[in-house]
PDB file of N, CA and C in Angstrom:
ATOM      1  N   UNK A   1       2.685 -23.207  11.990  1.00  0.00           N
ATOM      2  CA  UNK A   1       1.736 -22.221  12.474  1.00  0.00           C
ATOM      3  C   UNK A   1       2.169 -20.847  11.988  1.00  0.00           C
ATOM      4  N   UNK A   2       0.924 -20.076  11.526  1.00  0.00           N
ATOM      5  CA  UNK A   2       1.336 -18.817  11.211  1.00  0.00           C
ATOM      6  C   UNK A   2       0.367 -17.800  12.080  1.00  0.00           C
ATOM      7  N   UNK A   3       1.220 -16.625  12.334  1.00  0.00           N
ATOM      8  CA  UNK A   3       0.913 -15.320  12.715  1.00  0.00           C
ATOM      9  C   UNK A   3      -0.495 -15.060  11.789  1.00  0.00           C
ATOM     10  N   UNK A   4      -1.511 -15.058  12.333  1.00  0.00           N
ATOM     11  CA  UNK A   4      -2.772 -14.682  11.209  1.00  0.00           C
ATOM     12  C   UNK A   4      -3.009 -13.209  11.517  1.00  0.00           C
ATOM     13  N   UNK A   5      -3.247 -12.344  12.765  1.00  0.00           N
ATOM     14  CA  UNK A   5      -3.458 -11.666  13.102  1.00  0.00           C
ATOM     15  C   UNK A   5      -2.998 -10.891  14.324  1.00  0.00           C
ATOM     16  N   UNK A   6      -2.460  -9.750  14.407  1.00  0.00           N
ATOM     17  CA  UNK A   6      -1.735  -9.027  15.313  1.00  0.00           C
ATOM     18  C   UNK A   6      -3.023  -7.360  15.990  1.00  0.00           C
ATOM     19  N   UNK A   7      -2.893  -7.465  16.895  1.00  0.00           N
ATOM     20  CA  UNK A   7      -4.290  -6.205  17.508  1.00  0.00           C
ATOM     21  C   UNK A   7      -3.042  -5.829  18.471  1.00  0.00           C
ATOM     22  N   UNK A   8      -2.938  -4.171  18.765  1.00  0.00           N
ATOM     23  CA  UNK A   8      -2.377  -3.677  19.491  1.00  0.00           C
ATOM     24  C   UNK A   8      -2.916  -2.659  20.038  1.00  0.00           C
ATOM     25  N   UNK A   9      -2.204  -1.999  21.064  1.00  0.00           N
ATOM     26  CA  UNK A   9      -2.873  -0.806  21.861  1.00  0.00           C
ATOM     27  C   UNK A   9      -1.730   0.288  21.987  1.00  0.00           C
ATOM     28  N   UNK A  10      -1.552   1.208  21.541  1.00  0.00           N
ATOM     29  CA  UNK A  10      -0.340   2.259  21.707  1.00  0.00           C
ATOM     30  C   UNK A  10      -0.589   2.706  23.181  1.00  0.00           C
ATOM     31  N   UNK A  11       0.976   2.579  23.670  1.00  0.00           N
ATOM     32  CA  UNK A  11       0.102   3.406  25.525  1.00  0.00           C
ATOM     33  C   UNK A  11       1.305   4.528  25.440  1.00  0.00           C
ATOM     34  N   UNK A  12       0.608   5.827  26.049  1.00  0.00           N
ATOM     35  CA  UNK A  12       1.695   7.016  26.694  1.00  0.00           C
ATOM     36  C   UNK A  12       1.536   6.748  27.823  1.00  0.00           C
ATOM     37  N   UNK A  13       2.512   6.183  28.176  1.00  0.00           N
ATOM     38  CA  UNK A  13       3.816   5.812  30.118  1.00  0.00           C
ATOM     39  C   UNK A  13       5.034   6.222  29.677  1.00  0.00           C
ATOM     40  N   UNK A  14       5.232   6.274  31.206  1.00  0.00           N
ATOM     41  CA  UNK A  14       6.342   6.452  31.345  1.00  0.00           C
ATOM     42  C   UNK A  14       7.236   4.912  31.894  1.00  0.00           C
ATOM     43  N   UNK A  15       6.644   4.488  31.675  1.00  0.00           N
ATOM     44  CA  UNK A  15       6.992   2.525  32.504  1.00  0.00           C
ATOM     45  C   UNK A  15       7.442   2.266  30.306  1.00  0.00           C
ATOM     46  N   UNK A  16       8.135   0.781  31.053  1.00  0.00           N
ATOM     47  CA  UNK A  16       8.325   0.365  29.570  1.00  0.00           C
ATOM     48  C   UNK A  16       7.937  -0.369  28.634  1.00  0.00           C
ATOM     49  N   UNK A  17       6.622  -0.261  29.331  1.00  0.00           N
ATOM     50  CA  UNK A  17       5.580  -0.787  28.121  1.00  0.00           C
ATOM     51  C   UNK A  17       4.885   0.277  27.257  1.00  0.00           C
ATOM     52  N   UNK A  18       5.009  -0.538  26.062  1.00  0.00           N
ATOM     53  CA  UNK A  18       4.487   0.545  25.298  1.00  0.00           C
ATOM     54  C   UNK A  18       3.404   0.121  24.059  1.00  0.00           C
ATOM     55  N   UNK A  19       3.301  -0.900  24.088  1.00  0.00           N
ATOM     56  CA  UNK A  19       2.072  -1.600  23.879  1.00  0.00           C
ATOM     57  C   UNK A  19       1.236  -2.666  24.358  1.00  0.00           C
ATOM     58  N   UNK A  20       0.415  -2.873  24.433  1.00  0.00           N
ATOM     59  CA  UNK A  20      -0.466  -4.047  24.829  1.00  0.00           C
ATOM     60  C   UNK A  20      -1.409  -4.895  23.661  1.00  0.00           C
ATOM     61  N   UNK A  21      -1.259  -5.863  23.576  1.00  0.00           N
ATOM     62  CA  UNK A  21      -2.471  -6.270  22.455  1.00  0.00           C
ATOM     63  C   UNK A  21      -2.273  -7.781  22.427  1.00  0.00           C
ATOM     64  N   UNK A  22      -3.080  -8.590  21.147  1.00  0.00           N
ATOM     65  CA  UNK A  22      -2.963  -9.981  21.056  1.00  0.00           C
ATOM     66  C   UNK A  22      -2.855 -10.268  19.998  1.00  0.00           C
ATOM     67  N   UNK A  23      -2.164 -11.501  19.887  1.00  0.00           N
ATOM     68  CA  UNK A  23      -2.078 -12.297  18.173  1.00  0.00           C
ATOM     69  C   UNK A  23      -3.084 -13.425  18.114  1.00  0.00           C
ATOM     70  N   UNK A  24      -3.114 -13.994  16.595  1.00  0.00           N
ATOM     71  CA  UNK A  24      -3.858 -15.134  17.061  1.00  0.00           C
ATOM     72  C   UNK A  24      -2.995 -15.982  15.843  1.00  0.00           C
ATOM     73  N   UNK A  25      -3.102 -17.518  15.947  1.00  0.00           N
ATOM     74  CA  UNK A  25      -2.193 -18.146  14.983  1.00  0.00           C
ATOM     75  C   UNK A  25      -3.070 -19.034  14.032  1.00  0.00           C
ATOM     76  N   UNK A  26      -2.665 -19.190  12.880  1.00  0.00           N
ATOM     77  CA  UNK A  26      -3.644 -19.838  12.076  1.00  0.00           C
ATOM     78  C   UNK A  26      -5.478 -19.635  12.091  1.00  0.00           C
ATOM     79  N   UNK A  27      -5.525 -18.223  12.526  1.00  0.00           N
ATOM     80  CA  UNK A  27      -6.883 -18.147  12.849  1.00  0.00           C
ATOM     81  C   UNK A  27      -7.640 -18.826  13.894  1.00  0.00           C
ATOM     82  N   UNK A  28      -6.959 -19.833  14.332  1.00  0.00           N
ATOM     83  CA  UNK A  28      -8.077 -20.595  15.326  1.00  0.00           C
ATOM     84  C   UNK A  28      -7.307 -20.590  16.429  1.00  0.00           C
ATOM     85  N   UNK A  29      -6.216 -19.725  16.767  1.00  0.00           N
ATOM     86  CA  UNK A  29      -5.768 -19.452  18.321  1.00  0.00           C
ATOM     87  C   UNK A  29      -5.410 -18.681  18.751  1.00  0.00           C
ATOM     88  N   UNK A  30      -6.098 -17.713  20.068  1.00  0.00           N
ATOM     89  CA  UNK A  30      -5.534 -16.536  19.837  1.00  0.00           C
ATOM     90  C   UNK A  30      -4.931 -16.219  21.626  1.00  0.00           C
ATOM     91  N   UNK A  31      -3.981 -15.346  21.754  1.00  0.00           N
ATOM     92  CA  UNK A  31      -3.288 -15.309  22.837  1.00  0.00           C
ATOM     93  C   UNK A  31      -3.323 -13.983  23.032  1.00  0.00           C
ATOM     94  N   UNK A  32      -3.867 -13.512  24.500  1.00  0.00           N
ATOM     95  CA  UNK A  32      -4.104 -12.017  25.269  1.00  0.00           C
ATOM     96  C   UNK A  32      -2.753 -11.768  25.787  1.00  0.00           C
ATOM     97  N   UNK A  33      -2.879 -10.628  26.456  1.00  0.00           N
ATOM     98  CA  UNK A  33      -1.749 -10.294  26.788  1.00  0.00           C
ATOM     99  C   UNK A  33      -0.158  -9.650  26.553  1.00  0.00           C
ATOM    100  N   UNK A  34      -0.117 -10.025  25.722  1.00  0.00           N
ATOM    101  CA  UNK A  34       1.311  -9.671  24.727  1.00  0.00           C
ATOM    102  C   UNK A  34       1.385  -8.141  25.107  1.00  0.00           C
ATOM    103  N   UNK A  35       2.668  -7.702  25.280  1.00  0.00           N
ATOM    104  CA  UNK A  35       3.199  -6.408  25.596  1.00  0.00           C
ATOM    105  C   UNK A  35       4.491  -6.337  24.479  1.00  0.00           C
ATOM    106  N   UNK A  36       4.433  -4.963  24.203  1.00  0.00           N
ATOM    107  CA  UNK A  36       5.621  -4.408  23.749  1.00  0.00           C
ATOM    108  C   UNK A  36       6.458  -3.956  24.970  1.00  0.00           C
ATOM    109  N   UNK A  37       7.897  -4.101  25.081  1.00  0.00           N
ATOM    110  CA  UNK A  37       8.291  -3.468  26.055  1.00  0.00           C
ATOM    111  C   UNK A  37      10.072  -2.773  25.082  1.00  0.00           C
ATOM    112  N   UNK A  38      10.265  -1.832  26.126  1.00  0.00           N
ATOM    113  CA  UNK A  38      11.555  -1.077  25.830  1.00  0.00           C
ATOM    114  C   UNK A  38      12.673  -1.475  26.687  1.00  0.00           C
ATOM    115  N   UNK A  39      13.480  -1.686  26.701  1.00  0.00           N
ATOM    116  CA  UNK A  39      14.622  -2.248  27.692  1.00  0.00           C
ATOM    117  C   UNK A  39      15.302  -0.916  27.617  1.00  0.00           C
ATOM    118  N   UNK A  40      16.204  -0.707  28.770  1.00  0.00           N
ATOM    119  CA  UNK A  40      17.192   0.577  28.942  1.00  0.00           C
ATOM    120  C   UNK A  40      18.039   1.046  27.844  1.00  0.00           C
ATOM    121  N   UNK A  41      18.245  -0.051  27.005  1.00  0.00           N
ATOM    122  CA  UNK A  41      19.170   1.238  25.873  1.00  0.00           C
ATOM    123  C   UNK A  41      18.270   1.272  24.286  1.00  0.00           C
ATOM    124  N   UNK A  42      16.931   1.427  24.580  1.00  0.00           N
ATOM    125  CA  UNK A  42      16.298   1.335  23.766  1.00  0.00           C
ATOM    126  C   UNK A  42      15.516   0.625  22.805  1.00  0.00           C
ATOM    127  N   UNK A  43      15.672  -0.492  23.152  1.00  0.00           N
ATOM    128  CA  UNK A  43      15.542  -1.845  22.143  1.00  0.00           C
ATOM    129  C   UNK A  43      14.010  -2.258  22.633  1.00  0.00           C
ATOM    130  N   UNK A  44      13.194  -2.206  21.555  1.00  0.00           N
ATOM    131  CA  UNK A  44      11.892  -2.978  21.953  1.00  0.00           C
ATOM    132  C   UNK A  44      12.162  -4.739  21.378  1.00  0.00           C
ATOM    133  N   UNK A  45      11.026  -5.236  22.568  1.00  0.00           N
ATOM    134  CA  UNK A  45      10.778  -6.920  22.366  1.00  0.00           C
ATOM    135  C   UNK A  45       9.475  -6.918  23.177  1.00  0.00           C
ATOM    136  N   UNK A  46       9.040  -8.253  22.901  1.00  0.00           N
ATOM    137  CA  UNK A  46       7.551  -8.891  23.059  1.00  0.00           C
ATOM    138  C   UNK A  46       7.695  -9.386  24.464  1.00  0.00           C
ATOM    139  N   UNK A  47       7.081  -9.362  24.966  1.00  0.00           N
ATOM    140  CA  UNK A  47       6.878 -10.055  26.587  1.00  0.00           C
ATOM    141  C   UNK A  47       5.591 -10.823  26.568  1.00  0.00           C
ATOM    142  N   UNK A  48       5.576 -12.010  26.651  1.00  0.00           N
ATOM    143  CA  UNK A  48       4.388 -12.872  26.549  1.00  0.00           C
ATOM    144  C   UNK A  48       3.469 -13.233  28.002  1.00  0.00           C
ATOM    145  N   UNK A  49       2.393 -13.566  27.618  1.00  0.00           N
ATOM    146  CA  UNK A  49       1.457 -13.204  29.118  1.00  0.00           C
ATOM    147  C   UNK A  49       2.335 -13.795  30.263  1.00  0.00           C
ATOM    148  N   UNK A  50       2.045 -13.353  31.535  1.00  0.00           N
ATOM    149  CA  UNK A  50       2.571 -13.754  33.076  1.00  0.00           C
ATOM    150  C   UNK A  50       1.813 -13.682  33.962  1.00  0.00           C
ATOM    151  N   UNK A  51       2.126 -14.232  35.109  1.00  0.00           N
ATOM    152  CA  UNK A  51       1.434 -14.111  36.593  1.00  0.00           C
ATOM    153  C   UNK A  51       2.877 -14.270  37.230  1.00  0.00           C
ATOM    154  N   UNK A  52       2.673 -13.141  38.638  1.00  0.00           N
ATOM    155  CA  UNK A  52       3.434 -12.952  39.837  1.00  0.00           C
ATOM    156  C   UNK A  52       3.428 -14.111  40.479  1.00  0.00           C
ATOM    157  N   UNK A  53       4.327 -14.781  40.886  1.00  0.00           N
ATOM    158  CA  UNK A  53       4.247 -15.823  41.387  1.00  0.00           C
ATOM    159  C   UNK A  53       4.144 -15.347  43.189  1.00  0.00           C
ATOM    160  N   UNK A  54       4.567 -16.267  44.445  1.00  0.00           N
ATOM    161  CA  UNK A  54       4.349 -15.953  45.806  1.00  0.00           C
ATOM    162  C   UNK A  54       5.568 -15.015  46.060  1.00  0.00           C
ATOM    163  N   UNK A  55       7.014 -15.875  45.229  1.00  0.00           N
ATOM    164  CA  UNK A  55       8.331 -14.853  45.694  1.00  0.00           C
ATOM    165  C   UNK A  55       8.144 -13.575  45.303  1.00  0.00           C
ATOM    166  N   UNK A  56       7.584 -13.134  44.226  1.00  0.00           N
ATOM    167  CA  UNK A  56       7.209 -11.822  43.680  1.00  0.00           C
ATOM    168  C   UNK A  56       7.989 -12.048  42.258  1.00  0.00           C
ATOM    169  N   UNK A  57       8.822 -13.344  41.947  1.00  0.00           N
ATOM    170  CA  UNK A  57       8.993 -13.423  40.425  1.00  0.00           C
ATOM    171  C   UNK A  57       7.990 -13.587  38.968  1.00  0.00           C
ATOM    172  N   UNK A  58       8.169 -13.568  37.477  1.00  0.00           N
ATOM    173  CA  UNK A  58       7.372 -13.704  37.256  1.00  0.00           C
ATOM    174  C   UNK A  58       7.877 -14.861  36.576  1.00  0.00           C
ATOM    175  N   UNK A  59       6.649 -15.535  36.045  1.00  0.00           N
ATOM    176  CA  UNK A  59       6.311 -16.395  34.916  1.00  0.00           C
ATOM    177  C   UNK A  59       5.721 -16.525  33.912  1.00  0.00           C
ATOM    178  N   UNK A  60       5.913 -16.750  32.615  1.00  0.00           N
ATOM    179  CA  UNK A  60       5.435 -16.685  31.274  1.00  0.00           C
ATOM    180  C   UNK A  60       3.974 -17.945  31.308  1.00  0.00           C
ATOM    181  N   UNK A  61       2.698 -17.410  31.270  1.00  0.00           N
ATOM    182  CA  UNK A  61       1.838 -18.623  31.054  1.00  0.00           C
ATOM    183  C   UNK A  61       1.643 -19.263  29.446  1.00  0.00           C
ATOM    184  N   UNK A  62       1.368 -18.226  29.010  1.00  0.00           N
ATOM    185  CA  UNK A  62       2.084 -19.024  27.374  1.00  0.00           C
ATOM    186  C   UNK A  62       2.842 -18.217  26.496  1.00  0.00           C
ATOM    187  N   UNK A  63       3.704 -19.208  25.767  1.00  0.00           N
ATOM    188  CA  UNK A  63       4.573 -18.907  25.130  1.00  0.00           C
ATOM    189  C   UNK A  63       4.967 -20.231  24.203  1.00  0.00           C
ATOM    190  N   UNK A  64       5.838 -19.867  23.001  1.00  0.00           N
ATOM    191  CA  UNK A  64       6.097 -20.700  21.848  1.00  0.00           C
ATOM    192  C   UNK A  64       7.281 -21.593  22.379  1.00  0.00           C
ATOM    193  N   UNK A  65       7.333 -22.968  22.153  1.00  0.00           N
ATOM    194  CA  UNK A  65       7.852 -23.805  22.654  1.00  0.00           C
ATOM    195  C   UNK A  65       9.073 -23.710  21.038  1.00  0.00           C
ATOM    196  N   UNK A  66       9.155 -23.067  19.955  1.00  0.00           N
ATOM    197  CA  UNK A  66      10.065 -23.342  19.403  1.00  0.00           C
ATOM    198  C   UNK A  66      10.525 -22.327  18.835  1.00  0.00           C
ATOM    199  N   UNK A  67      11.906 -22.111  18.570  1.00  0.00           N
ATOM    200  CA  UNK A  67      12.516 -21.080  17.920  1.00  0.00           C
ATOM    201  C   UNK A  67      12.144 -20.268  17.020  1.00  0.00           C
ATOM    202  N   UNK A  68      11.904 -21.479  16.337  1.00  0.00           N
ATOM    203  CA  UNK A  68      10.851 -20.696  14.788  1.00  0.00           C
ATOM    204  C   UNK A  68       9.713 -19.704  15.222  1.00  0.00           C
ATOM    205  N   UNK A  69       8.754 -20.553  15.460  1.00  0.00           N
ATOM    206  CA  UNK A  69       7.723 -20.260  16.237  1.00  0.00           C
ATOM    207  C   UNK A  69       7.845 -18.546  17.417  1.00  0.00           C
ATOM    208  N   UNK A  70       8.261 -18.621  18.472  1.00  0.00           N
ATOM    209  CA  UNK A  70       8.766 -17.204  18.868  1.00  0.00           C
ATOM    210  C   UNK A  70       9.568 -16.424  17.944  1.00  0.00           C
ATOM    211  N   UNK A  71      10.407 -16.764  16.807  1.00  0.00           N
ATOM    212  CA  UNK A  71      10.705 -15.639  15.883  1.00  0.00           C
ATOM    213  C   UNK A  71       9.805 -14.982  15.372  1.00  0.00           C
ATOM    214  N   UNK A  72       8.576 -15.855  14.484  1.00  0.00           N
ATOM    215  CA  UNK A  72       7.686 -15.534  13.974  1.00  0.00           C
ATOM    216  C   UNK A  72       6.334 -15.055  14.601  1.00  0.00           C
ATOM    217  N   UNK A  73       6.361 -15.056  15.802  1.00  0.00           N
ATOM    218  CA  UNK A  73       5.455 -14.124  16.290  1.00  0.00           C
ATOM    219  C   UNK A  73       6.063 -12.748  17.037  1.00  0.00           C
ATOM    220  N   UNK A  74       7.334 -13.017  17.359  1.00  0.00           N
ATOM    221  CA  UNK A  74       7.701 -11.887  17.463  1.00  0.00           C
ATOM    222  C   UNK A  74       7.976 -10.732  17.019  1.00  0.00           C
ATOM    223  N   UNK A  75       8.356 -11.333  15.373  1.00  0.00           N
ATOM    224  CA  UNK A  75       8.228 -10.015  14.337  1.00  0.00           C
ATOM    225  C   UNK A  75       7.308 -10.151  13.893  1.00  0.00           C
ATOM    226  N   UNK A  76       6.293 -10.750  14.154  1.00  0.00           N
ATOM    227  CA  UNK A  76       4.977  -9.967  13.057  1.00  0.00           C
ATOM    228  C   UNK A  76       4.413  -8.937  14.594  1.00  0.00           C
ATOM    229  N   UNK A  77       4.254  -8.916  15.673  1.00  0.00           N
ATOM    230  CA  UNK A  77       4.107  -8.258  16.588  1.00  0.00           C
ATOM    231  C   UNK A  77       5.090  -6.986  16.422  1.00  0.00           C
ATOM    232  N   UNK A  78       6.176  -6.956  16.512  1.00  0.00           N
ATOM    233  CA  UNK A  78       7.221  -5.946  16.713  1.00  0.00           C
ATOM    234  C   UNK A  78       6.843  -4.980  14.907  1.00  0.00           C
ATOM    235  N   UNK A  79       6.626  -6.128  13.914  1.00  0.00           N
ATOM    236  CA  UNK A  79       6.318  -5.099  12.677  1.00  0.00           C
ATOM    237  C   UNK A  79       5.068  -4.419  12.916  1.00  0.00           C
ATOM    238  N   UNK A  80       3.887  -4.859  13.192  1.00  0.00           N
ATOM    239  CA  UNK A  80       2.576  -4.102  13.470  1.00  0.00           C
ATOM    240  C   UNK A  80       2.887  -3.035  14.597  1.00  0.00           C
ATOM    241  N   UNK A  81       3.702  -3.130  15.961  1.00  0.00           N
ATOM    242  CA  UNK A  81       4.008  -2.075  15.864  1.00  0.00           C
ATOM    243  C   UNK A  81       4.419  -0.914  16.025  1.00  0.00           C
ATOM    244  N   UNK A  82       5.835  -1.223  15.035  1.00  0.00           N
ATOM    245  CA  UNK A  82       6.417   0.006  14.320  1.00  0.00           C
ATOM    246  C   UNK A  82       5.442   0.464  13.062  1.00  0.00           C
ATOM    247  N   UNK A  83       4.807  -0.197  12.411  1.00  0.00           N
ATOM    248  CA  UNK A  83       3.468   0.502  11.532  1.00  0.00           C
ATOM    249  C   UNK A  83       3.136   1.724  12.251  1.00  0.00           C
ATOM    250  N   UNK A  84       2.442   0.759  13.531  1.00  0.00           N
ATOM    251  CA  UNK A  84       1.140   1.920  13.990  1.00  0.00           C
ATOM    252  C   UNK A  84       2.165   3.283  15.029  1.00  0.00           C
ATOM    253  N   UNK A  85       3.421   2.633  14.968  1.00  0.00           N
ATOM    254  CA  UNK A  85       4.075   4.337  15.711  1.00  0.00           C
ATOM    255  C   UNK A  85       4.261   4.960  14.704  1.00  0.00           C
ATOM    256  N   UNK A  86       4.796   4.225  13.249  1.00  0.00           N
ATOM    257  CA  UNK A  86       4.703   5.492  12.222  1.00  0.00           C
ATOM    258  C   UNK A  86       3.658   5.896  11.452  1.00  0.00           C
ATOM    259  N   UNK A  87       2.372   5.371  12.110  1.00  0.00           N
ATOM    260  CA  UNK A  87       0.953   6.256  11.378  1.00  0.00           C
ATOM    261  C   UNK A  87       0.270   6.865  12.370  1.00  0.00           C
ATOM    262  N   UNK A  88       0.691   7.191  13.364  1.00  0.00           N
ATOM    263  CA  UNK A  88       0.464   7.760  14.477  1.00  0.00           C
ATOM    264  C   UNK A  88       1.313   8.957  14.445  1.00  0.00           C
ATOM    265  N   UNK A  89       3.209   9.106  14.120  1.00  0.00           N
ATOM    266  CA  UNK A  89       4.040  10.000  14.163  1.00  0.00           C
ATOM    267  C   UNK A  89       3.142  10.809  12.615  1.00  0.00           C
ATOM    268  N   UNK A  90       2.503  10.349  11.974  1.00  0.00           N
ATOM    269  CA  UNK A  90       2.408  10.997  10.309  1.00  0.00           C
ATOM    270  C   UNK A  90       0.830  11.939  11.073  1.00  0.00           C
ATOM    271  N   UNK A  91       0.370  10.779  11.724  1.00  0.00           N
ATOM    272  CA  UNK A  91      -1.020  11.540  11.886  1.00  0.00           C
ATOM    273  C   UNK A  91      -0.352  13.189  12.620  1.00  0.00           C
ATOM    274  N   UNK A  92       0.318  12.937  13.521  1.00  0.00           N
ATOM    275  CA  UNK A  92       1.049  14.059  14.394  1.00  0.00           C
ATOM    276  C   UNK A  92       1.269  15.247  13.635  1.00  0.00           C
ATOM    277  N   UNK A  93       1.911  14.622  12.644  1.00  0.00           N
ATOM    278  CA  UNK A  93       2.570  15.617  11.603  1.00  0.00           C
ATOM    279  C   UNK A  93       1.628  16.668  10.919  1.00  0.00           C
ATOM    280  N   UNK A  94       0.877  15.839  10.488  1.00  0.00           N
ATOM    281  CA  UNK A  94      -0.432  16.279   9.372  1.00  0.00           C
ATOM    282  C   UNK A  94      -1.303  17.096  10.565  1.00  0.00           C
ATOM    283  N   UNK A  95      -1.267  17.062  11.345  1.00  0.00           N
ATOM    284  CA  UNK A  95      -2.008  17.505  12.561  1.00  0.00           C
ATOM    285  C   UNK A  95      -1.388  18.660  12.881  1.00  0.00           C
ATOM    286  N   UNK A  96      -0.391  18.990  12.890  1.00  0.00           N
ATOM    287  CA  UNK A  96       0.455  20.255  13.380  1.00  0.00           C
ATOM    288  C   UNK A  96       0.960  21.148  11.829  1.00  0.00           C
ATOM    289  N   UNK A  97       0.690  20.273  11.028  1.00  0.00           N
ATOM    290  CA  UNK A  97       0.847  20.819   9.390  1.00  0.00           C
ATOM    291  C   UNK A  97      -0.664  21.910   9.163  1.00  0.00           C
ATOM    292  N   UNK A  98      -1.635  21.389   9.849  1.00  0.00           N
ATOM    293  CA  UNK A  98      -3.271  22.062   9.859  1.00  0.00           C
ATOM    294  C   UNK A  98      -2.864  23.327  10.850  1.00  0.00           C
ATOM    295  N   UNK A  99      -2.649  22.715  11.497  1.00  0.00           N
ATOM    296  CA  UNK A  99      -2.688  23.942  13.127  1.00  0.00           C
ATOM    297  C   UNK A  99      -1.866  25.277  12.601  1.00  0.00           C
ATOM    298  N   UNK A 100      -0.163  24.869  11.963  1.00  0.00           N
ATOM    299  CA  UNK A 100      -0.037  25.999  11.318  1.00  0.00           C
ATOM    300  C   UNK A 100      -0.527  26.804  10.165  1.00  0.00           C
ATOM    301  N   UNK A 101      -0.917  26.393   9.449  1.00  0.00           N
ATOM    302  CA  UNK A 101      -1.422  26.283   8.062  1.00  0.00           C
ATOM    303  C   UNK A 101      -2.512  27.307   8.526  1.00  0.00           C
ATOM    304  N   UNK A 102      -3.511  26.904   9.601  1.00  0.00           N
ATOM    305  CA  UNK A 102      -4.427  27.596  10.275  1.00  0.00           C
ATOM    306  C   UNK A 102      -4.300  29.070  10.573  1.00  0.00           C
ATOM    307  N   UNK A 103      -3.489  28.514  11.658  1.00  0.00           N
ATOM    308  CA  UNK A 103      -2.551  30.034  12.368  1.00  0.00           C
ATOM    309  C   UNK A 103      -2.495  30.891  11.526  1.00  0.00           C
ATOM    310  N   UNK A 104      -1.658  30.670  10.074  1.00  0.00           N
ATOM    311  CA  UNK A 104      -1.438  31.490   9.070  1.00  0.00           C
ATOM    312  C   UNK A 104      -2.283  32.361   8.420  1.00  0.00           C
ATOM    313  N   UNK A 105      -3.825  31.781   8.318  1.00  0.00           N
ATOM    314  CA  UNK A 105      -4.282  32.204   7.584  1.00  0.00           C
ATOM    315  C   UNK A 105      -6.044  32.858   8.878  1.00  0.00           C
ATOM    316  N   UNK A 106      -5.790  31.906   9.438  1.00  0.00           N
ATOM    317  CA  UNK A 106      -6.789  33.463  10.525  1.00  0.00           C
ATOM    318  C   UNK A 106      -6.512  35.072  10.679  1.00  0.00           C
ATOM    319  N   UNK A 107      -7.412  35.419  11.079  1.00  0.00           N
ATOM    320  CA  UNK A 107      -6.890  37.170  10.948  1.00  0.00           C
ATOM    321  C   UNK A 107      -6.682  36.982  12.266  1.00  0.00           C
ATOM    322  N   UNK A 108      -6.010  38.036  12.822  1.00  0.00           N
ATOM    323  CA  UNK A 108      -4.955  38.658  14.160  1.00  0.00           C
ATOM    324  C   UNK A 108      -6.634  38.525  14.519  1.00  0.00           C
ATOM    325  N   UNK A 109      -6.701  39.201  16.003  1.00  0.00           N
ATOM    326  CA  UNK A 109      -7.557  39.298  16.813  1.00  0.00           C
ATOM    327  C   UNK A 109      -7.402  40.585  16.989  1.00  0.00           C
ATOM    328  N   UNK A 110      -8.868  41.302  17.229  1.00  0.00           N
ATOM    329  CA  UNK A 110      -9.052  42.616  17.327  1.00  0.00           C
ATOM    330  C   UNK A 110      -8.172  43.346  18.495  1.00  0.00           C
ATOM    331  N   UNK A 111      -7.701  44.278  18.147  1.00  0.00           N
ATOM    332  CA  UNK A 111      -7.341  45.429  19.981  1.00  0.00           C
ATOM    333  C   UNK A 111      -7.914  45.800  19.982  1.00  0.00           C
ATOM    334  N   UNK A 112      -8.205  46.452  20.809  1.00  0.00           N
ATOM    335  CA  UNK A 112      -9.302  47.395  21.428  1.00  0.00           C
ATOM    336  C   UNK A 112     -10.156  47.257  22.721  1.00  0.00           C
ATOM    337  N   UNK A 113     -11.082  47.725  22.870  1.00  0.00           N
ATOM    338  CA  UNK A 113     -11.401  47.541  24.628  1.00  0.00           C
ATOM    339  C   UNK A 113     -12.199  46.036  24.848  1.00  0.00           C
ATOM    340  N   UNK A 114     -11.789  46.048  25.724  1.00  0.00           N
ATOM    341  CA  UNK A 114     -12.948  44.480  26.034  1.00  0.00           C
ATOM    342  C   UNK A 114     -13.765  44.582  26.990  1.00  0.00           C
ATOM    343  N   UNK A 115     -15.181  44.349  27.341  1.00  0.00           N
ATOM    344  CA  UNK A 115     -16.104  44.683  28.003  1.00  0.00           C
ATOM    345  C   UNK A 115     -15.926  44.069  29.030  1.00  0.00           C
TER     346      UNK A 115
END
């Protein structure tokens, strides 16, 4: 089985998710849910769908029954995205590259009295 397709959602939280989206495998299966998450010393990984159980633990409803299999969806998830944080950090860039660029070249604003 292969990773055919990866869809994500960039989120600003402060919690440690930091994406949401779905894959689908060989085109004809596709799985909701999938989160990016950040662990405390920085490290992102995939968290595959869950439900709260009664104790308040959770449980994975699906997930890859083989090594291979969770490698390979985990980095094609984790590569899509670091893509979309670094065409998002470029958009930023190019965005604040205008704003000054701008600044620069507007004229000052008049003194004088204001009605």
């Amino acid at each position: 089985m292969q990773v055919s397709e990866v869809r994500l959602n960039l989120l600003k939280t402060d919690s440690a998710v930091r994406a949401i989206g779905s894959f689908a495998l060989d085109g004809a299966f596709a799985v909701r849910g999938v989160r990016v998450m950040e662990d405390k010393k920085g490290h992102n990984f995939v968290a595959f769908p869950s439900r709260e159980k009664q104790d308040g633990s959770y449980e994975d409803i699906a997930f890859p029954l083989s090594k291979e299999l969770y490698a390979s969806i985990t980095g094609a998830v984790l590569d899509e995205y670091h893509k979309q944080v670094e065409q998002k950090e470029q958009e930023t860039a190019a965005e604040q590259t205008k704003t000054e660029e701008a600044g620069e070249t507007a004229p000052a604003p008049k003194k004088g009295k204001s009605r």
